[in-house]
C-alpha atoms as a PDB file:
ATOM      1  CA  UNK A   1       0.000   0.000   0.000  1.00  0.00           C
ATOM      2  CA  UNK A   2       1.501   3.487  -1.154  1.00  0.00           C
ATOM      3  CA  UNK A   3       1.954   5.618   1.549  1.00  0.00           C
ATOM      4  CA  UNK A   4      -0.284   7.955  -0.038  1.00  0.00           C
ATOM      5  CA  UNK A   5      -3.183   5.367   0.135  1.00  0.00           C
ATOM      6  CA  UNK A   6      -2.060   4.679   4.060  1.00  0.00           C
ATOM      7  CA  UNK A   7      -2.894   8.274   4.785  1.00  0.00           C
ATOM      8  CA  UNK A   8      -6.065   8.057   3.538  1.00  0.00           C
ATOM      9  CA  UNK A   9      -7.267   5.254   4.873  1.00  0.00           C
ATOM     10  CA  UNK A  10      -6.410   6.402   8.131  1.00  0.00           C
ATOM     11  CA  UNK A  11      -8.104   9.782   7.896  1.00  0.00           C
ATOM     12  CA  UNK A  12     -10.908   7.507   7.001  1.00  0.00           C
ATOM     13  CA  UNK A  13     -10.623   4.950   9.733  1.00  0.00           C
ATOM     14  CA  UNK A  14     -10.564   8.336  12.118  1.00  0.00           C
ATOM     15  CA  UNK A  15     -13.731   9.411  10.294  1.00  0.00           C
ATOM     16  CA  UNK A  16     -15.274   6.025  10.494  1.00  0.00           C
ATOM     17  CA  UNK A  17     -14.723   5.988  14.741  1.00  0.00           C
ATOM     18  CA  UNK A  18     -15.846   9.487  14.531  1.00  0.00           C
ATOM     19  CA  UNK A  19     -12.786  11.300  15.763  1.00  0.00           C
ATOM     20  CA  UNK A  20     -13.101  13.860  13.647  1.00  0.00           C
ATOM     21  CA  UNK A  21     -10.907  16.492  15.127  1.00  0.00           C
ATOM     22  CA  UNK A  22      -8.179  14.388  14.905  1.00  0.00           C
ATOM     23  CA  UNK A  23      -8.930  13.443  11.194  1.00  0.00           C
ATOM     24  CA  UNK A  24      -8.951  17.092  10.410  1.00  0.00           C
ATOM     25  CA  UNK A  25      -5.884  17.509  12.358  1.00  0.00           C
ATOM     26  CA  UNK A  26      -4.329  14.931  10.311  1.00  0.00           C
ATOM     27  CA  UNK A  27      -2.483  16.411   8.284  1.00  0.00           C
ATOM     28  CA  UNK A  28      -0.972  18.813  10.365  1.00  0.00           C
ATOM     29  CA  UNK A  29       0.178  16.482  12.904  1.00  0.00           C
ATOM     30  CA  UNK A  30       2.082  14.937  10.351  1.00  0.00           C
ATOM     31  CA  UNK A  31       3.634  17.791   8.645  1.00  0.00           C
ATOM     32  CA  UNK A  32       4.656  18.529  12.763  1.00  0.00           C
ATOM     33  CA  UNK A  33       5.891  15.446  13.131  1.00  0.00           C
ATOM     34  CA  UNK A  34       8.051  15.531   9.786  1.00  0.00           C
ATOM     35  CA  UNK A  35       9.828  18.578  10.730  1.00  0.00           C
ATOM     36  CA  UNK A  36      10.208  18.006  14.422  1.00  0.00           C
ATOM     37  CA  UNK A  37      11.453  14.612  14.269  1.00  0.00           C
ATOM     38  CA  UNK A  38       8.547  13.503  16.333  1.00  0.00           C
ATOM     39  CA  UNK A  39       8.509  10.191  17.229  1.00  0.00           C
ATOM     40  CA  UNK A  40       5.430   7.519  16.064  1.00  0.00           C
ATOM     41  CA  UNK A  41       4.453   7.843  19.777  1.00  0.00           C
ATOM     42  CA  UNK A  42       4.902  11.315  19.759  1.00  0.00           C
ATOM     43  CA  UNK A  43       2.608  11.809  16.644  1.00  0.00           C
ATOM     44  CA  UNK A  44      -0.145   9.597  18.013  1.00  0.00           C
ATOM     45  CA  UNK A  45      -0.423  11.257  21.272  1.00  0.00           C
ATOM     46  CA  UNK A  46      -0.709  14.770  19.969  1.00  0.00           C
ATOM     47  CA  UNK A  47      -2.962  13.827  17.379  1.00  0.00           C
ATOM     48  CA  UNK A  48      -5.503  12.095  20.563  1.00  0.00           C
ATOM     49  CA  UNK A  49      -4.388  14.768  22.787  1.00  0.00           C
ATOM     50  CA  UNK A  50      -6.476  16.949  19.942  1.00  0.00           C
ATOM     51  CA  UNK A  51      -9.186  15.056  19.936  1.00  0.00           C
ATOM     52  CA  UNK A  52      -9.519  14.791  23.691  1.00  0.00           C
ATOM     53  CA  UNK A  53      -9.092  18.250  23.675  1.00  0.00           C
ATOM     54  CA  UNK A  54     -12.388  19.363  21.024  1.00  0.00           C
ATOM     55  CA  UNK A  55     -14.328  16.628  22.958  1.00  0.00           C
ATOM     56  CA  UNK A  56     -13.887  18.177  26.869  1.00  0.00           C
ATOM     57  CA  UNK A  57     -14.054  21.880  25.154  1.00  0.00           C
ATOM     58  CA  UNK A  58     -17.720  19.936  23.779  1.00  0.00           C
ATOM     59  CA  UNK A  59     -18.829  18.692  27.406  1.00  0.00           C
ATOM     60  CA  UNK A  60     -18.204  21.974  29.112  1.00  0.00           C
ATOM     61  CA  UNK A  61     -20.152  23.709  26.961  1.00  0.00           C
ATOM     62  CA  UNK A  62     -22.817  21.019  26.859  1.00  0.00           C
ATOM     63  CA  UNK A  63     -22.781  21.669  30.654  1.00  0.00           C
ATOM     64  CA  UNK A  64     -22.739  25.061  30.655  1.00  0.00           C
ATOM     65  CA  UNK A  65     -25.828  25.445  28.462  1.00  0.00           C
ATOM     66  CA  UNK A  66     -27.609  22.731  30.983  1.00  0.00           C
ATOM     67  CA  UNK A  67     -26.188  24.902  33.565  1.00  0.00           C
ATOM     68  CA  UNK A  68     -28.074  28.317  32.963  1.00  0.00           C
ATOM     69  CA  UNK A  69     -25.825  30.553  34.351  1.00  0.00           C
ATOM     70  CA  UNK A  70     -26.899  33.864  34.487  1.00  0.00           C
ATOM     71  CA  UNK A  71     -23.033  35.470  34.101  1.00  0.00           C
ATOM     72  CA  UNK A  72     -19.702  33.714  33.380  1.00  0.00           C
ATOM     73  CA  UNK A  73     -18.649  35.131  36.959  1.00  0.00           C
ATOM     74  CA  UNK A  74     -15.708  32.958  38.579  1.00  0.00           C
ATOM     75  CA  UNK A  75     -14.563  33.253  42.070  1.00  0.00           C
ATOM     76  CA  UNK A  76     -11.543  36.019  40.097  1.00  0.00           C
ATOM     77  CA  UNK A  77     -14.380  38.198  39.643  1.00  0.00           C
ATOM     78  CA  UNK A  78     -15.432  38.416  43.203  1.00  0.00           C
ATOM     79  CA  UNK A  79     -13.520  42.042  45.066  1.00  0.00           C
ATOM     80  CA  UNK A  80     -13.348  39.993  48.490  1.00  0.00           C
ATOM     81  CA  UNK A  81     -11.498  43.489  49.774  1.00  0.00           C
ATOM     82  CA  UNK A  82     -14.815  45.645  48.674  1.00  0.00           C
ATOM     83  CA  UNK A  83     -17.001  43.536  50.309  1.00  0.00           C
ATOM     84  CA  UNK A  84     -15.498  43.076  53.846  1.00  0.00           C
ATOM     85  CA  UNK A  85     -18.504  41.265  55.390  1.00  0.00           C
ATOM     86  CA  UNK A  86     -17.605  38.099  53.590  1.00  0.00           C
ATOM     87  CA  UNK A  87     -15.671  34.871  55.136  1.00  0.00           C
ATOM     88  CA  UNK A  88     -13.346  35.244  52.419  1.00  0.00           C
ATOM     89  CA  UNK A  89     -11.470  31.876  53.719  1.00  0.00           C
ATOM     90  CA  UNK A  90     -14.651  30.111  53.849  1.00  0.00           C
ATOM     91  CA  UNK A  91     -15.302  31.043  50.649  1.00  0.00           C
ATOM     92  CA  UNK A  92     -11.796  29.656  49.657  1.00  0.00           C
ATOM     93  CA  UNK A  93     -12.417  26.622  51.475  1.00  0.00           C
ATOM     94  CA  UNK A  94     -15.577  26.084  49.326  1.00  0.00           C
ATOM     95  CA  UNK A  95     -14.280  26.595  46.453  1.00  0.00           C
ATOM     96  CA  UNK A  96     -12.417  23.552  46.351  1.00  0.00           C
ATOM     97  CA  UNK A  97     -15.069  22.018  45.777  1.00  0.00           C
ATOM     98  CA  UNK A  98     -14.953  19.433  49.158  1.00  0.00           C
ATOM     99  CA  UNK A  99     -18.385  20.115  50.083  1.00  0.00           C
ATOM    100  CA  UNK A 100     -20.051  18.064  46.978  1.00  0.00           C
ATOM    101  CA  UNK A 101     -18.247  15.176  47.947  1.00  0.00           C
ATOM    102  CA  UNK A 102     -20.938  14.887  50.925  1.00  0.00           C
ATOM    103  CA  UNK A 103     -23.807  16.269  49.215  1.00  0.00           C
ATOM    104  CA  UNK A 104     -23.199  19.055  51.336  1.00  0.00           C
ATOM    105  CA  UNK A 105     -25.478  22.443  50.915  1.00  0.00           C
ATOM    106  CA  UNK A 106     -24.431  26.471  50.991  1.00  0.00           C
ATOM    107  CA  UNK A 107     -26.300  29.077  52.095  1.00  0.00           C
ATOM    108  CA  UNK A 108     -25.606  32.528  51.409  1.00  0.00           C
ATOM    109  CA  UNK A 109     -27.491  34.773  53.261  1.00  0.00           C
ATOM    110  CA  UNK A 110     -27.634  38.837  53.534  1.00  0.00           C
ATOM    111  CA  UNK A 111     -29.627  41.819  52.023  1.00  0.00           C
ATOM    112  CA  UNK A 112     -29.639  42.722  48.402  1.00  0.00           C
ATOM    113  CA  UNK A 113     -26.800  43.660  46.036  1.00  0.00           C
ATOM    114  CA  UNK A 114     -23.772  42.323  48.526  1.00  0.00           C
ATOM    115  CA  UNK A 115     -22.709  39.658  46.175  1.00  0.00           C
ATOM    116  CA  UNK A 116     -24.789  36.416  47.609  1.00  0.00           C
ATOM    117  CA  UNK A 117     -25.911  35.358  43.695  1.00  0.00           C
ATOM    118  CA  UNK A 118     -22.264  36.174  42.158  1.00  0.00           C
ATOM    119  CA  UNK A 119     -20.350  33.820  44.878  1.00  0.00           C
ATOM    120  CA  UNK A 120     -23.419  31.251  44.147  1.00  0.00           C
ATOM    121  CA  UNK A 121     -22.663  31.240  40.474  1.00  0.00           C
ATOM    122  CA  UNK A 122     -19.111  31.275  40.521  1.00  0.00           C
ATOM    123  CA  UNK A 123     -19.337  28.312  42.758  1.00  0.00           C
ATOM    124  CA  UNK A 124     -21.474  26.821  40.216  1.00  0.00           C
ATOM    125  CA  UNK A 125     -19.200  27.500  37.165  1.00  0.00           C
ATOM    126  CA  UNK A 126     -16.535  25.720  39.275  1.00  0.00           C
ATOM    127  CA  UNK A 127     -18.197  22.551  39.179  1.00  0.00           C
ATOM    128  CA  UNK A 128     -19.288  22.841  36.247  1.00  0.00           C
ATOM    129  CA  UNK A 129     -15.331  23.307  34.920  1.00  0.00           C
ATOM    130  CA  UNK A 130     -14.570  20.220  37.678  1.00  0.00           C
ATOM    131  CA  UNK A 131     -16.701  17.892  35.351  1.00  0.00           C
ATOM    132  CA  UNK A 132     -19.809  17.609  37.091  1.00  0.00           C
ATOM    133  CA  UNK A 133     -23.707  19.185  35.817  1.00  0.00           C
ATOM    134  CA  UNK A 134     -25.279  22.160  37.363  1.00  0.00           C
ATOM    135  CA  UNK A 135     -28.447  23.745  37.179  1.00  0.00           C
ATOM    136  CA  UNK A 136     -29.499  27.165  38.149  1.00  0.00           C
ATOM    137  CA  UNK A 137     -32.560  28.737  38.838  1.00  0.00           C
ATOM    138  CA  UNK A 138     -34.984  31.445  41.262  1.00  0.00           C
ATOM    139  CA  UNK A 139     -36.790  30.166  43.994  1.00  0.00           C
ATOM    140  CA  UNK A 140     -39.759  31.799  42.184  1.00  0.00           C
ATOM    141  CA  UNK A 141     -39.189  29.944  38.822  1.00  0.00           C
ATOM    142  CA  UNK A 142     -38.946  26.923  40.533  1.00  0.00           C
ATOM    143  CA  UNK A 143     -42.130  27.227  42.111  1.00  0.00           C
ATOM    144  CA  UNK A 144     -43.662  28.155  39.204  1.00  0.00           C
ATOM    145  CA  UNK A 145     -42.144  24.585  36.936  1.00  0.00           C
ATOM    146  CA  UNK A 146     -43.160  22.666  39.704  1.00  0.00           C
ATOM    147  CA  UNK A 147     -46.426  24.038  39.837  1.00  0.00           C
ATOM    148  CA  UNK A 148     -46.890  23.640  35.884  1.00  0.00           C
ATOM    149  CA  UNK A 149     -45.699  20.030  36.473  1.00  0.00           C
ATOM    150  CA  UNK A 150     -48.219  19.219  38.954  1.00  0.00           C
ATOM    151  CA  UNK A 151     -51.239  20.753  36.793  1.00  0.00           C
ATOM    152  CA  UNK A 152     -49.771  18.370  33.858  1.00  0.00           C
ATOM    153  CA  UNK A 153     -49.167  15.423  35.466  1.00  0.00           C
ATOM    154  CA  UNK A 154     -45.770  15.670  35.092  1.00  0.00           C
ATOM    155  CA  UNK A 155     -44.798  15.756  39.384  1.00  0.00           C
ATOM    156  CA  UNK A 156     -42.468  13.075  39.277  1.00  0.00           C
ATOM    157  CA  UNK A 157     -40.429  13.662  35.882  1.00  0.00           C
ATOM    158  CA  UNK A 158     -40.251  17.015  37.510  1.00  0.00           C
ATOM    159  CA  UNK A 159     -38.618  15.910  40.646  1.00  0.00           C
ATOM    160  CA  UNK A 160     -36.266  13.393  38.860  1.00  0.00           C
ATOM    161  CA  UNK A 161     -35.320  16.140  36.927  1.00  0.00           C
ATOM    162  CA  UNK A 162     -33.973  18.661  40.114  1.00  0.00           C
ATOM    163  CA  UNK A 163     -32.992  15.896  42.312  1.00  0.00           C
ATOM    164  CA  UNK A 164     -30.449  14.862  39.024  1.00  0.00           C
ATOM    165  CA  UNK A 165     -27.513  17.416  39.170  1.00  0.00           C
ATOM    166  CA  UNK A 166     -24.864  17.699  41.305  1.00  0.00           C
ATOM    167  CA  UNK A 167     -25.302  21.006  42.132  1.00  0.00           C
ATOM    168  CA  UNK A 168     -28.406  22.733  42.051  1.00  0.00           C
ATOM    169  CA  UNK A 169     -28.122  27.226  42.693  1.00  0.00           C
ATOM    170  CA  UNK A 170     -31.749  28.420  43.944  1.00  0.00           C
ATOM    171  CA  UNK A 171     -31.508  31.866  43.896  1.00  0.00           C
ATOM    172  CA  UNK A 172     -33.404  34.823  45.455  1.00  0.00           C
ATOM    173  CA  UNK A 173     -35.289  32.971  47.953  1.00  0.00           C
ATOM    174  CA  UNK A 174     -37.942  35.189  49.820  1.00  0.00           C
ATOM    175  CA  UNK A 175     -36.801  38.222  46.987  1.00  0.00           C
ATOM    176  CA  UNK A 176     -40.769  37.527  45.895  1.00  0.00           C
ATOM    177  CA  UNK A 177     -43.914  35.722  47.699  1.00  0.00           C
ATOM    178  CA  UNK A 178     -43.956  32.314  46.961  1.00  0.00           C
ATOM    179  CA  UNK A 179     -47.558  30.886  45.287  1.00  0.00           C
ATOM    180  CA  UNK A 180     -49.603  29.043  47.445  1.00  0.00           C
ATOM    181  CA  UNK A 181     -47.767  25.324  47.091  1.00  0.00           C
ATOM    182  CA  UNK A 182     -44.346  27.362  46.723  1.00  0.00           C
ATOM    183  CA  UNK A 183     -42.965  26.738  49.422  1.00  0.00           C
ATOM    184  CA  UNK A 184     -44.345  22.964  49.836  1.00  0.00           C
ATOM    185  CA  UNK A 185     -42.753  22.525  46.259  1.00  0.00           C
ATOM    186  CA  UNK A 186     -39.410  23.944  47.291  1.00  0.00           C
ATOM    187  CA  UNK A 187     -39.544  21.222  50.583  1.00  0.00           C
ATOM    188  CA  UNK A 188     -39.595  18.701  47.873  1.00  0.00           C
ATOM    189  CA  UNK A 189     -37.201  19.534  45.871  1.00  0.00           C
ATOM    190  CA  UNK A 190     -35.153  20.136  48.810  1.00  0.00           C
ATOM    191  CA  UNK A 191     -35.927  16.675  50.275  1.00  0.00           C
ATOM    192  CA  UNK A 192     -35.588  14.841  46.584  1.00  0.00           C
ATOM    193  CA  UNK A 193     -31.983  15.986  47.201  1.00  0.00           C
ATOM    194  CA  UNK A 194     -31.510  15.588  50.716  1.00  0.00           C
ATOM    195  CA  UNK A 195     -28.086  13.401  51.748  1.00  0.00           C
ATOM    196  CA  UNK A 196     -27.617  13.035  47.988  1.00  0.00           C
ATOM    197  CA  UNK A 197     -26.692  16.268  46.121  1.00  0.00           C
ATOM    198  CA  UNK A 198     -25.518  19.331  47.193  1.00  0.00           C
ATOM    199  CA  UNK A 199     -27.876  22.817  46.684  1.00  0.00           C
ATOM    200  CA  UNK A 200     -26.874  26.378  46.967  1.00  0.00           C
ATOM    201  CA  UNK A 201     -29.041  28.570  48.031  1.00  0.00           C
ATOM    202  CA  UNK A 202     -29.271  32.540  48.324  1.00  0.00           C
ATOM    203  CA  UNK A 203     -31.764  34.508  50.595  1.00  0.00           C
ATOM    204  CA  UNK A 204     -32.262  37.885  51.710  1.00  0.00           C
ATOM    205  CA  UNK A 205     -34.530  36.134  54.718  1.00  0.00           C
ATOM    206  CA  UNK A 206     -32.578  35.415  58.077  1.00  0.00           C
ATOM    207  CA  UNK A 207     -33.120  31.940  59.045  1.00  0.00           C
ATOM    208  CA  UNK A 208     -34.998  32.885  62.030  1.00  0.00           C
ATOM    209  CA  UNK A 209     -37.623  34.884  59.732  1.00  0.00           C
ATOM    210  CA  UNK A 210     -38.083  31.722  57.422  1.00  0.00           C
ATOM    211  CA  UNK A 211     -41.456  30.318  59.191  1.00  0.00           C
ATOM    212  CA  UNK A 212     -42.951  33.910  59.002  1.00  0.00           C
ATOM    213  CA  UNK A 213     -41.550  34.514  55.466  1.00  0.00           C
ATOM    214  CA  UNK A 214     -43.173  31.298  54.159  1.00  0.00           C
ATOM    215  CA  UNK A 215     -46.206  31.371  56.219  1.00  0.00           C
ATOM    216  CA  UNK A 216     -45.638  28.204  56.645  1.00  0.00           C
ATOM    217  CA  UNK A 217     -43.801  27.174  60.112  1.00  0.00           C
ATOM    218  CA  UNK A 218     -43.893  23.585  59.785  1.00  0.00           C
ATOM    219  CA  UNK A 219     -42.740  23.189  56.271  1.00  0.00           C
ATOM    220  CA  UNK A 220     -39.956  25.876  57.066  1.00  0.00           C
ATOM    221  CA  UNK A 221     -38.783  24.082  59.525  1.00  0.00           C
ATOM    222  CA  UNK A 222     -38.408  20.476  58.283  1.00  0.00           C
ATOM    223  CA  UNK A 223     -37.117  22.612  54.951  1.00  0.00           C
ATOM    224  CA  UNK A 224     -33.900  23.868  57.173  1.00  0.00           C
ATOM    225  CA  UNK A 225     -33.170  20.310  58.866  1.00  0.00           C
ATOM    226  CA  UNK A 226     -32.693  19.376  55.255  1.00  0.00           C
ATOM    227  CA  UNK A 227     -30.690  22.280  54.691  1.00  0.00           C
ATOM    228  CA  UNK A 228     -28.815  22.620  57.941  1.00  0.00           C
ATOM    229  CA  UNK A 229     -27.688  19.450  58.839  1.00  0.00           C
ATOM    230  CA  UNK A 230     -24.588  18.926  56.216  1.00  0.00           C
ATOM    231  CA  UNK A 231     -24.276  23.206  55.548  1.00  0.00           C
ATOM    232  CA  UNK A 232     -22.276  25.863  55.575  1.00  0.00           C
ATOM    233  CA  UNK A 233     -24.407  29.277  56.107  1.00  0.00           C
ATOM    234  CA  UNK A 234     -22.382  32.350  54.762  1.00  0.00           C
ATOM    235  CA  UNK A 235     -23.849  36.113  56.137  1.00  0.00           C
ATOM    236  CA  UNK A 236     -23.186  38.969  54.526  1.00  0.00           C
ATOM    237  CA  UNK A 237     -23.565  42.538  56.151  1.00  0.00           C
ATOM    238  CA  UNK A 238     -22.096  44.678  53.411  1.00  0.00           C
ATOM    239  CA  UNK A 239     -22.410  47.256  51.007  1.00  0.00           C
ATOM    240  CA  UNK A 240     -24.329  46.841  48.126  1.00  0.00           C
ATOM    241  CA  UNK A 241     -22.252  45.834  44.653  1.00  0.00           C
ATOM    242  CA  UNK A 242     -25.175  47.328  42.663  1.00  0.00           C
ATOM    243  CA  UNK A 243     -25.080  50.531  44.984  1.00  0.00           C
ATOM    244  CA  UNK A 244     -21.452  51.270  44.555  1.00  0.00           C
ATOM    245  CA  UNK A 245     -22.042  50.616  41.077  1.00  0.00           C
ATOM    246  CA  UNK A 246     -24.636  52.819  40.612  1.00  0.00           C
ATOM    247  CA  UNK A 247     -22.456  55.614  42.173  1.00  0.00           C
ATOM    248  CA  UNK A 248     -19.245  55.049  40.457  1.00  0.00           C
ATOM    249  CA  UNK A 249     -21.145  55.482  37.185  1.00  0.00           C
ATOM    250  CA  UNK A 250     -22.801  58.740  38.645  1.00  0.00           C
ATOM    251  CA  UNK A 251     -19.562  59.565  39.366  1.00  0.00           C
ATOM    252  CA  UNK A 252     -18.082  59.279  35.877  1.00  0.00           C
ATOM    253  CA  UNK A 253     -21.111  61.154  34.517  1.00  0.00           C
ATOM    254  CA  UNK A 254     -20.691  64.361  36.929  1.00  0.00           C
ATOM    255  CA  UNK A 255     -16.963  64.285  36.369  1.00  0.00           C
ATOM    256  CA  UNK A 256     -17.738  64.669  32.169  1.00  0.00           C
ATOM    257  CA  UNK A 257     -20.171  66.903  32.947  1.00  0.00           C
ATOM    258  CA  UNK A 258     -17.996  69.304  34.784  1.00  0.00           C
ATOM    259  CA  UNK A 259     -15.050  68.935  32.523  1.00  0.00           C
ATOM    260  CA  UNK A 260     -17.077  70.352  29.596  1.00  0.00           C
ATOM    261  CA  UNK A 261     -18.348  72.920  31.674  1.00  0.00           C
ATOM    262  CA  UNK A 262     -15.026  73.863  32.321  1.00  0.00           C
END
């Protein structure tokens, strides 16, 4: 067989397995290899190494779009100095990522605008980036699927479906009144996951305000013993992100305006 021929049929047997980065890459591998001196070993490895490379770069964004993220924040993104009112090493801590390995929960609580949804989220894009799925969502759309399940018949493909990620962000709990079977929705999604998967969860409601929040005291309760017993709760007491945001950009604006003036 001409070594022509060889080629070929080993772009197609690459084809054939469906590798196709690494068919495409093909050629270039071996025009490296030719003027490198690579080795056969050499050549074989870089050529998987590409393919291994288009599939992961495939699966994280497969993940990501499961994910939902609201922002590509990461953990860089967070001004720990800014924001003083944060456990910045137990924010480190979690960020390793040790807490999923007992289905372990988070809660961040504190008002609005100190930065409990951006640490949730960059959390979440961690594990995502680790390999594992992730899904985000408000406590209000969640009540809201669930409720649209139920009317549908559709309760337990519904639960199978939030109890199935390794991580699961519920965001801006209390932000908005809960429907009527709200809160007994979130229970059970809560208890779906309970000792199996790990849920973050942001509130501007102080865990002693939750049975008066949900006007519910019994299903608030048995909702933190889920929540509580494997947890770690991170307050806030801070200045608002948004706020200083707000301001720096009215800043800006007054300075332009007062150097035209001048």
């Amino acid at each position: 067989m001409s070594e022509a021929r060889r080629f070929q049929q080993l772009r197609s047997h690459l084809s054939y397995l469906k590798l196709n980065d690494a068919a495409e890459a093909l050629n270039r591998v071996c025009d490296q290899a030719r003027a490198e001196g690579m080795s056969l070993t050499a050549a074989l490895e870089r050529l998987l190494e590409i393919e291994v490379e288009a599939t992961e770069a495939r699966r994280l964004a497969s993940r990501l779009r499961f994910a939902c993220l609201p922002e590509p924040w990461t953990l860089n993104d967070f001004d720990f100095a800014a924001q003083p009112g944060v456990d910045e090493k137990l924010v480190r801590d979690l960020s390793t990522l040790r807490f999923l390995d007992d289905a372990s929960n988070v809660l961040f609580v504190g008002p609005p605008g100190v930065g409990k949804t951006m640490l949730a989220v960059a959390l979440a894009r961690a594990t995502v980036d680790a390999g594992h799925r992730v899904y985000f969502t408000t406590a209000a759309e969640l009540a809201a699927k669930c409720h649209k399940a139920a009317l549908e018949g559709r309760w337990k493909t519904c639960m199978n479906f939030f109890s199935g990620p390794k991580l699961m962000v519920i965001d801006e709990l209390g932000y908005l009144p809960l429907p009527e079977d709200g809160a007994s929705a979130l229970f059970q999604v809560i208890n779906q996951r309970y000792l199996k998967s790990s849920t973050i969860l942001t509130t501007n409601v102080g865990i002693a305000d939750w049975a008066s929040a949900f006007g519910d005291a019994t299903v608030a309760a048995v909702m933190l013993d889920r929540l509580l017993h494997r947890a770690a709760v991170v307050g806030i007491d801070g200045p608002s992100y948004r706020l200083r945001g707000h301001q720096n950009q009215a800043e800006v604006l007054r300075q332009g305006v007062n150097a035209r003036v001048s």
